[in-house]
N, C-alpha and C. Protein backbone atom coordinates (compact mmCIF):
# COMPACT_ATOMS: atom_id res chain seq x y z
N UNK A 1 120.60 57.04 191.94
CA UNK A 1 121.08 57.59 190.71
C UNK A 1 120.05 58.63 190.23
N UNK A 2 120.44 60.08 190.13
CA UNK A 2 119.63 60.73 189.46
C UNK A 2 120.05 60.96 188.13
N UNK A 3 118.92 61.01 187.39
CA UNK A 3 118.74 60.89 185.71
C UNK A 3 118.11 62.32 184.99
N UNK A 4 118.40 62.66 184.48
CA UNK A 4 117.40 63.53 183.78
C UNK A 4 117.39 63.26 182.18
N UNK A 5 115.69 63.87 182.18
CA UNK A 5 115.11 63.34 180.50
C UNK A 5 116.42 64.34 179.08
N UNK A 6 116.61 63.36 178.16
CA UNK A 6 117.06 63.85 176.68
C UNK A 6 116.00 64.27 175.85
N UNK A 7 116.64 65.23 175.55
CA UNK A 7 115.06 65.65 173.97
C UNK A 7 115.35 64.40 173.39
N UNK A 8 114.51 64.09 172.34
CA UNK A 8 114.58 62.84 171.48
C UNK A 8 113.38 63.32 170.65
N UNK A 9 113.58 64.01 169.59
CA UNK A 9 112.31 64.34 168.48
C UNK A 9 111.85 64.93 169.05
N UNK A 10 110.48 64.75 169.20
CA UNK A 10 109.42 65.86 169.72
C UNK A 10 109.37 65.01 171.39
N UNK A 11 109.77 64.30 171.84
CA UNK A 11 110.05 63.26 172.44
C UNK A 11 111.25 63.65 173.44
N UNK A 12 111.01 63.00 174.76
CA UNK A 12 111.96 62.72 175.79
C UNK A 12 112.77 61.43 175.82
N UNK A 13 113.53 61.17 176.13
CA UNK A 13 113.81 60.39 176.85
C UNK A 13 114.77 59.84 177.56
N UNK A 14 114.74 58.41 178.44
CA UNK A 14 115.37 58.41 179.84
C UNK A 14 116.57 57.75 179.31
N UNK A 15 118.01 57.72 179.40
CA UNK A 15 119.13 57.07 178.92
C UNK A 15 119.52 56.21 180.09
N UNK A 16 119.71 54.96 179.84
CA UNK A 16 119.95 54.04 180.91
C UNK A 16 121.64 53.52 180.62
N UNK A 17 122.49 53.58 181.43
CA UNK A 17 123.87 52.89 181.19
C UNK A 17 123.81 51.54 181.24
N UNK A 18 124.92 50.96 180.10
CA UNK A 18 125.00 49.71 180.08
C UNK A 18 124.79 48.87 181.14
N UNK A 19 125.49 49.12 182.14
CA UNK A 19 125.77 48.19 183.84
C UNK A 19 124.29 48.31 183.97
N UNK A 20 123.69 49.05 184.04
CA UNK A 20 122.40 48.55 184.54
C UNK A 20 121.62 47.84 183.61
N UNK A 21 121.41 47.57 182.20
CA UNK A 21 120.67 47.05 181.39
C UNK A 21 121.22 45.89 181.55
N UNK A 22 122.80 45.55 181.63
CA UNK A 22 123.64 43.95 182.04
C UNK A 22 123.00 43.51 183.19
N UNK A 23 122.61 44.21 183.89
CA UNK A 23 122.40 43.55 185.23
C UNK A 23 120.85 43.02 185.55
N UNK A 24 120.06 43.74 184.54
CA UNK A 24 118.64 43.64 184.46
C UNK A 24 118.65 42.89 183.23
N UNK A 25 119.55 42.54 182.52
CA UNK A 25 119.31 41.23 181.30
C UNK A 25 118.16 41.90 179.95
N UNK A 26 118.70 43.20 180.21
CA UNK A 26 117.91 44.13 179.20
C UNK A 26 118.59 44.45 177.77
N UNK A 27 117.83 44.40 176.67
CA UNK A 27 118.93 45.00 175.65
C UNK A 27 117.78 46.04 174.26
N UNK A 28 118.04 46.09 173.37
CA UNK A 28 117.39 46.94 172.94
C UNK A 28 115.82 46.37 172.48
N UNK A 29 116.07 45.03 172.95
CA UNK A 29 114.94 44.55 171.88
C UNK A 29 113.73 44.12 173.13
N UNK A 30 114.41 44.42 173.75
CA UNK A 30 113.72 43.63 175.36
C UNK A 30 112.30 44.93 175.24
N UNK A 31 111.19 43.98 175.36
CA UNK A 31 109.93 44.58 175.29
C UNK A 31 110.46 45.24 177.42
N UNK A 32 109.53 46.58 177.33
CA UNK A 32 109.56 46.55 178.30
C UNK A 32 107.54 47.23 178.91
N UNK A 33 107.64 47.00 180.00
CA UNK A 33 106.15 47.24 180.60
C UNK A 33 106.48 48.40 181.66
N UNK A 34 105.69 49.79 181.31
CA UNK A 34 106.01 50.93 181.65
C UNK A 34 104.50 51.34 182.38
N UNK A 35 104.69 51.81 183.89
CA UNK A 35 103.65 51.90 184.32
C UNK A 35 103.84 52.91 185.62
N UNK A 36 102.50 53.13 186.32
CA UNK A 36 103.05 54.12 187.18
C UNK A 36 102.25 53.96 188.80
N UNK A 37 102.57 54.18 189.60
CA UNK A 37 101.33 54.00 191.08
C UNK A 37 101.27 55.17 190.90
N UNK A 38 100.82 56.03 190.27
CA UNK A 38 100.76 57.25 190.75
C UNK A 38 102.07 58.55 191.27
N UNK A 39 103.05 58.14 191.47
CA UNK A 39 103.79 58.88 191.65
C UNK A 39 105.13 58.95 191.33
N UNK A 40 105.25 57.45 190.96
CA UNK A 40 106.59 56.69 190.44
C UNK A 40 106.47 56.50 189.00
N UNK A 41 106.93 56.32 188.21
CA UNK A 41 107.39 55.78 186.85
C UNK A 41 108.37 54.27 187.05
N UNK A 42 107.57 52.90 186.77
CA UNK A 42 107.98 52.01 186.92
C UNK A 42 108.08 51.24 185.88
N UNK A 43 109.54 51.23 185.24
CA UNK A 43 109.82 50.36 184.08
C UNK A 43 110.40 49.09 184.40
N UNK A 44 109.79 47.85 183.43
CA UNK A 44 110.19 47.19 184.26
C UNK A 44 109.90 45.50 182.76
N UNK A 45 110.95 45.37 182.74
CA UNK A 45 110.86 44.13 181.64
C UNK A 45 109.55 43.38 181.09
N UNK A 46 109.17 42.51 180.21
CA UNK A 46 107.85 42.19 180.02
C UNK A 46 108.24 40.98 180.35
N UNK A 47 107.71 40.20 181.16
CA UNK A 47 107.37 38.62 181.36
C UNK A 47 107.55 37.69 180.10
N UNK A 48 108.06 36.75 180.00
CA UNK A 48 107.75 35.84 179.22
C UNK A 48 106.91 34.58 179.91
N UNK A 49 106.11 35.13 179.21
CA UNK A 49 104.81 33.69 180.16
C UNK A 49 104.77 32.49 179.71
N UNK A 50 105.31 32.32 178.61
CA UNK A 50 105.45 30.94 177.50
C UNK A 50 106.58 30.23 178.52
N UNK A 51 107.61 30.84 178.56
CA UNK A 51 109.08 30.10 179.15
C UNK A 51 108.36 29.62 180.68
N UNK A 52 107.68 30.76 181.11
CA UNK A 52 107.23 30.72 182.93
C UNK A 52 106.45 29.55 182.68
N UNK A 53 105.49 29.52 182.45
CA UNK A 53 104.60 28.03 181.62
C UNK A 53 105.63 26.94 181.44
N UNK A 54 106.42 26.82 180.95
CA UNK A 54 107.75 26.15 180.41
C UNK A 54 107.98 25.14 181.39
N UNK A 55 108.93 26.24 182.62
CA UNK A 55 109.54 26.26 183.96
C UNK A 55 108.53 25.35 184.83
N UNK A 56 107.94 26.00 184.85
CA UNK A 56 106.18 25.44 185.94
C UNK A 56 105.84 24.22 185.32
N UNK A 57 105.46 24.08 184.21
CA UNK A 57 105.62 22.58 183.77
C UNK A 57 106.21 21.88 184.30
N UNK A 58 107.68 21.94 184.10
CA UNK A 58 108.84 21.02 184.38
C UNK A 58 108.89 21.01 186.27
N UNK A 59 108.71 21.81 187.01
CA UNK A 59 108.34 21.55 188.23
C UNK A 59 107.56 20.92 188.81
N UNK A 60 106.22 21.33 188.10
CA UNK A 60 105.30 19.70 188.62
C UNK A 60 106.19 18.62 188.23
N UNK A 61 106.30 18.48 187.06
CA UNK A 61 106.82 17.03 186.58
C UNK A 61 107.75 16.93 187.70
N UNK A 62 108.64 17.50 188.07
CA UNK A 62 109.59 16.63 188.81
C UNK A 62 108.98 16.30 190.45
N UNK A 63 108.30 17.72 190.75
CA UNK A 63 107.46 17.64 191.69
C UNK A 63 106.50 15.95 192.07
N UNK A 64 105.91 15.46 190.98
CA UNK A 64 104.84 14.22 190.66
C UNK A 64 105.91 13.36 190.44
N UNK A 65 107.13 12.97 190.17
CA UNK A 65 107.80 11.91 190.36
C UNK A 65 108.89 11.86 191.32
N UNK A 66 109.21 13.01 191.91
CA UNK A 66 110.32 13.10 192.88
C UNK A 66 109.85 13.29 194.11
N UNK A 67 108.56 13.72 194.40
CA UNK A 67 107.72 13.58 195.77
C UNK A 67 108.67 13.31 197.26
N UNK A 68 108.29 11.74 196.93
CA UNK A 68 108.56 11.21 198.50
C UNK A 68 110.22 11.28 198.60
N UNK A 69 111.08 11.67 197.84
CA UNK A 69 112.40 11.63 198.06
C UNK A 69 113.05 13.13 197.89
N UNK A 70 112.16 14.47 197.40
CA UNK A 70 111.95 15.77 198.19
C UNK A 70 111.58 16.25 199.76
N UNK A 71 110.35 15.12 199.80
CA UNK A 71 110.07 15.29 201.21
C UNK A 71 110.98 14.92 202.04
N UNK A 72 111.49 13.57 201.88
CA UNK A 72 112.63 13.26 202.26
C UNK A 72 113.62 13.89 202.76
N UNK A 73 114.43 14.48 201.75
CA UNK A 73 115.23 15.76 201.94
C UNK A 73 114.94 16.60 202.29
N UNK A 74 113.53 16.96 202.67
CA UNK A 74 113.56 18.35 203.43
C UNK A 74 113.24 18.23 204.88
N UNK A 75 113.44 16.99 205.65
CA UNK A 75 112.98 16.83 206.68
C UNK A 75 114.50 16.85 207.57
């Protein structure tokens, strides 16, 4: 998809269509983390590390009581 920049004030910027913000679970409020390797412009959602923390929690836990009947199943 090629894009090109909108004036916006003294300001550019990049207009993204709905289908892609649906599909990336993006909306206006969604912090995003904008960065670059050098040659690319890479936007790209901000982490929620609280929920990831959350998640990872609850995996050990099941991890430390579901053990030998994971292993189980994966053999």
């Amino acid at each position: 998809m090629i894009k090109h920049l909108t004036p916006h004030g003294n300001s550019l910027a990049l207009v993204i269509e709905k289908a892609v913000l649906r599909l990336l679970g993006i909306n206006r409020k969604t912090p995003l983390n904008i960065s670059t390797d050098g040659s690319r412009l890479i936007i790209s959602p901000v982490k929620n590390i609280k929920r990831e923390k959350k998640v990872e929690a609850a995996l050990m836990k099941v991890n430390d009581r579901h053990a030998k009947a994971l292993k189980r199943l994966a053999e």
